[in-house]
C-alpha atoms as a PDB file:
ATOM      1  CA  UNK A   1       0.000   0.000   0.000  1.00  0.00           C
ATOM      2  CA  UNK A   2       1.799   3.604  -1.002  1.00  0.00           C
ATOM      3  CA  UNK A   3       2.194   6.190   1.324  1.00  0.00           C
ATOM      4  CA  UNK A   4      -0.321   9.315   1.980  1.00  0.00           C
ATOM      5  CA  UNK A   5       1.527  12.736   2.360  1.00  0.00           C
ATOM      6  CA  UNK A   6       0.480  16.004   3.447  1.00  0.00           C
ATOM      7  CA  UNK A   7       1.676  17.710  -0.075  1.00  0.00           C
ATOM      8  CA  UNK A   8       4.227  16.741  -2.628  1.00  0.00           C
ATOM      9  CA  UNK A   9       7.034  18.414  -1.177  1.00  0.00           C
ATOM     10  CA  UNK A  10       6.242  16.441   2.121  1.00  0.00           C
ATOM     11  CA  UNK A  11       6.782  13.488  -0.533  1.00  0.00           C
ATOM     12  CA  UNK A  12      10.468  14.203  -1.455  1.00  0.00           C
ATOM     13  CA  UNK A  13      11.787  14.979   1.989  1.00  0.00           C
ATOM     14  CA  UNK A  14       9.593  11.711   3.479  1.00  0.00           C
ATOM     15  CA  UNK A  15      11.341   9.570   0.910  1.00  0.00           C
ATOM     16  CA  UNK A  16      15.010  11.168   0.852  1.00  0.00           C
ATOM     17  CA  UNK A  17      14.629  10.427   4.974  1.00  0.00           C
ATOM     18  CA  UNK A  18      13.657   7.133   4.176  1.00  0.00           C
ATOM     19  CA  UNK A  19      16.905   6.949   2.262  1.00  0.00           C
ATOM     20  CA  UNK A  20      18.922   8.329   4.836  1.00  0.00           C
ATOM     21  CA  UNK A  21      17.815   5.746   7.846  1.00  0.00           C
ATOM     22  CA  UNK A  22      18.185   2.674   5.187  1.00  0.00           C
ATOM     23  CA  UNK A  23      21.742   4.029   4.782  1.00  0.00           C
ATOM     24  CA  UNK A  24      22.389   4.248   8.951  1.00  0.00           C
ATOM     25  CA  UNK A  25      22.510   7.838   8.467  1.00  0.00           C
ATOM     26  CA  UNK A  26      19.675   8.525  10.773  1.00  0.00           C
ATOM     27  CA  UNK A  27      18.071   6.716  13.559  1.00  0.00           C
ATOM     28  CA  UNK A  28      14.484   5.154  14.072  1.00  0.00           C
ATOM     29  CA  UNK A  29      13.713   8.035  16.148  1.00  0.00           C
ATOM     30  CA  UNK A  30      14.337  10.629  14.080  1.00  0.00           C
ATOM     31  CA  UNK A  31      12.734   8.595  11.432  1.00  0.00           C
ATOM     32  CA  UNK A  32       9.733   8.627  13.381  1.00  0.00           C
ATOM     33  CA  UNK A  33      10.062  12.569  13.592  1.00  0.00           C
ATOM     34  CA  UNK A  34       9.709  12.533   9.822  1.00  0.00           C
ATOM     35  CA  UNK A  35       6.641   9.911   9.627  1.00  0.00           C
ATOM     36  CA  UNK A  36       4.218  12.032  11.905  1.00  0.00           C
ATOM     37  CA  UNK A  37       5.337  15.124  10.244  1.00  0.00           C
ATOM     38  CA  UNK A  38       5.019  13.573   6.971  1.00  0.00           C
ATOM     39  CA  UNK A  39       2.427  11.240   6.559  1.00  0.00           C
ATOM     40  CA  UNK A  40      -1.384  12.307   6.848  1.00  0.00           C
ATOM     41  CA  UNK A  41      -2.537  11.759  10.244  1.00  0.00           C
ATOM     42  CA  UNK A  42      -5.978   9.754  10.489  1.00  0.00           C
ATOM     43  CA  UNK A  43      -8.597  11.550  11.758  1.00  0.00           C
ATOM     44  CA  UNK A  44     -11.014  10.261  13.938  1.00  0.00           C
ATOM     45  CA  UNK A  45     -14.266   9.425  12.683  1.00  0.00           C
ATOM     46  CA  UNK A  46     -17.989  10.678  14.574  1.00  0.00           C
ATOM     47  CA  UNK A  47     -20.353   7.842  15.683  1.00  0.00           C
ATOM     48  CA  UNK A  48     -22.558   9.108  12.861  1.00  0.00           C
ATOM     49  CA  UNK A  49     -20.255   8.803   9.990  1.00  0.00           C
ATOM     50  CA  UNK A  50     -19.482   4.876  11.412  1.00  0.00           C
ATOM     51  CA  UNK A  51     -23.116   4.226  10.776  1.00  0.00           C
ATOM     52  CA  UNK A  52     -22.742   5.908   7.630  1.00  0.00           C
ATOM     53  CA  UNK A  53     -20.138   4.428   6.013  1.00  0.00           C
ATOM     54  CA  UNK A  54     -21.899   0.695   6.690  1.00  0.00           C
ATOM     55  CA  UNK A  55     -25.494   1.786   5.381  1.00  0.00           C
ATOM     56  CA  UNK A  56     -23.242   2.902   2.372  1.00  0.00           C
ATOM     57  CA  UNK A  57     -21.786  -0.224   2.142  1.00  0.00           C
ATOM     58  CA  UNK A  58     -25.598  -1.632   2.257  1.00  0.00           C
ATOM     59  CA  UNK A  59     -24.191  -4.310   5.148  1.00  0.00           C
ATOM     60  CA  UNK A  60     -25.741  -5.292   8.783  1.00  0.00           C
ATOM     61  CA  UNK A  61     -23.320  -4.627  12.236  1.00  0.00           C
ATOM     62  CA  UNK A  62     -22.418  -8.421  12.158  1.00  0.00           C
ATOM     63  CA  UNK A  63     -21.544  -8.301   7.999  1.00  0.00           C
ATOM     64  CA  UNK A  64     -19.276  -5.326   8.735  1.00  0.00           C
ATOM     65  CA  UNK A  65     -17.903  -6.695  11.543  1.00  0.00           C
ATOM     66  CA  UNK A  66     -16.778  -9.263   9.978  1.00  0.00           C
ATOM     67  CA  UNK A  67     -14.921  -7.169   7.648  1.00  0.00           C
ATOM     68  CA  UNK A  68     -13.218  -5.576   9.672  1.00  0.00           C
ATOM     69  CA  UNK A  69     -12.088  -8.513  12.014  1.00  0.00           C
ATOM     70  CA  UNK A  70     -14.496  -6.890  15.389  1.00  0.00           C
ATOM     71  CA  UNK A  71     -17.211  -8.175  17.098  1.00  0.00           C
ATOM     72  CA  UNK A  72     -20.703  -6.768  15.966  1.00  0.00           C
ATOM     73  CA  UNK A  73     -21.334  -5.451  19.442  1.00  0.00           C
ATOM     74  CA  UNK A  74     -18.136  -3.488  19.124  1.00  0.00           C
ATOM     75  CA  UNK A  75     -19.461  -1.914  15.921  1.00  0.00           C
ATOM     76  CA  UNK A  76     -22.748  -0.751  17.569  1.00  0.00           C
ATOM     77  CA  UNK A  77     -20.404   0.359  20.570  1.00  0.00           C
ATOM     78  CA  UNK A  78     -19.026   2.594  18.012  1.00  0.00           C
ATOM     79  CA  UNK A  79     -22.373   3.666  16.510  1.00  0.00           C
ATOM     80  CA  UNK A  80     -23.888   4.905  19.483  1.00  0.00           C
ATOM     81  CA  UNK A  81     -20.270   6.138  20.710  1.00  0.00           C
ATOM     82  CA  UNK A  82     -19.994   4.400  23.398  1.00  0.00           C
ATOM     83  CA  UNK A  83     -16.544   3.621  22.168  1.00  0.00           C
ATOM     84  CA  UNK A  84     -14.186   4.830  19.316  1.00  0.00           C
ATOM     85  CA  UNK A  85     -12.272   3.222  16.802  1.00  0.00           C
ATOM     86  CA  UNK A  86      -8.772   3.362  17.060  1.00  0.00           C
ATOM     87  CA  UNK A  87      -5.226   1.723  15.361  1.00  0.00           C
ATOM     88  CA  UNK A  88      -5.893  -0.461  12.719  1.00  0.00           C
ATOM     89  CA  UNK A  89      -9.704  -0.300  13.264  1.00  0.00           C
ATOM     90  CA  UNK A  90      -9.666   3.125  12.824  1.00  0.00           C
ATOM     91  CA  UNK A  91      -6.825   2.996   9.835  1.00  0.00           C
ATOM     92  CA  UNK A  92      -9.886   0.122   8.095  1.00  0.00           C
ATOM     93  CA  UNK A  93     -12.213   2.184   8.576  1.00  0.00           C
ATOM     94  CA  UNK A  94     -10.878   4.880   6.857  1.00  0.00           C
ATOM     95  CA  UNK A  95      -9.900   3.067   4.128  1.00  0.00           C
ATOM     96  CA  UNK A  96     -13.548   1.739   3.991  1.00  0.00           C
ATOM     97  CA  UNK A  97     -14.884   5.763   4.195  1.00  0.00           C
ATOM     98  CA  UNK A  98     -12.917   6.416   0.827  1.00  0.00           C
ATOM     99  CA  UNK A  99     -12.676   2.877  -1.138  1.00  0.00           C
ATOM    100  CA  UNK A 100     -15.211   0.565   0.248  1.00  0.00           C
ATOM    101  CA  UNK A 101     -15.306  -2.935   1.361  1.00  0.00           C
ATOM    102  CA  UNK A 102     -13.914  -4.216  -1.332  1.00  0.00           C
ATOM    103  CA  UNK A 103     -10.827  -2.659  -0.378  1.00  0.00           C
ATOM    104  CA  UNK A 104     -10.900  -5.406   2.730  1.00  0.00           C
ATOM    105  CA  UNK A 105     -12.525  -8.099   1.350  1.00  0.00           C
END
């Protein structure tokens, strides 16, 4: 999967770091430094657009759950916002907001 940046010039410096730490030049932590700058963050997503994206999708709680590897009960935890996605659920469901589930089927 490629790489989201902020801009195009975020791009260049991203991957001439990248470079730079595969050659020892810098360390993991600055390397870090340059991924959060770098890379777009994920922003978290509103009960309401949760719901959204499934009725979208034209899938139950337990279908979509199933997608994305969760129990249905946490999906209707996240509908009501009783709890919020985050990590790889949250990275899923992003990728679900803009592609679909095909994306993670």
């Amino acid at each position: 999967m490629s790489k989201k940046y902020r801009s195009d010039a975020m791009a260049a410096i991203h991957e001439m770091m990248e470079d730079l730490h595969d050659g020892g030049v810098i360390d993991k932590k600055t390397m870090r430094r340059f991924d959060q700058a770098c890379l777009t963050p994920i922003r978290p997503l509103k009960p309401k657009e949760i719901k959204a994206i499934r009725e979208r999708e034209r899938v139950s709680q337990s279908v979509f759950a199933n997608y994305l590897n969760v129990t249905s009960s946490l999906v209707s935890k996240w509908e009501r916002g009783e709890k919020r996605p985050s990590g790889p659920s949250l990275k899923l469901l992003s990728l679900v907001e803009k592609n679909g589930l095909a994306v993670v089927a």
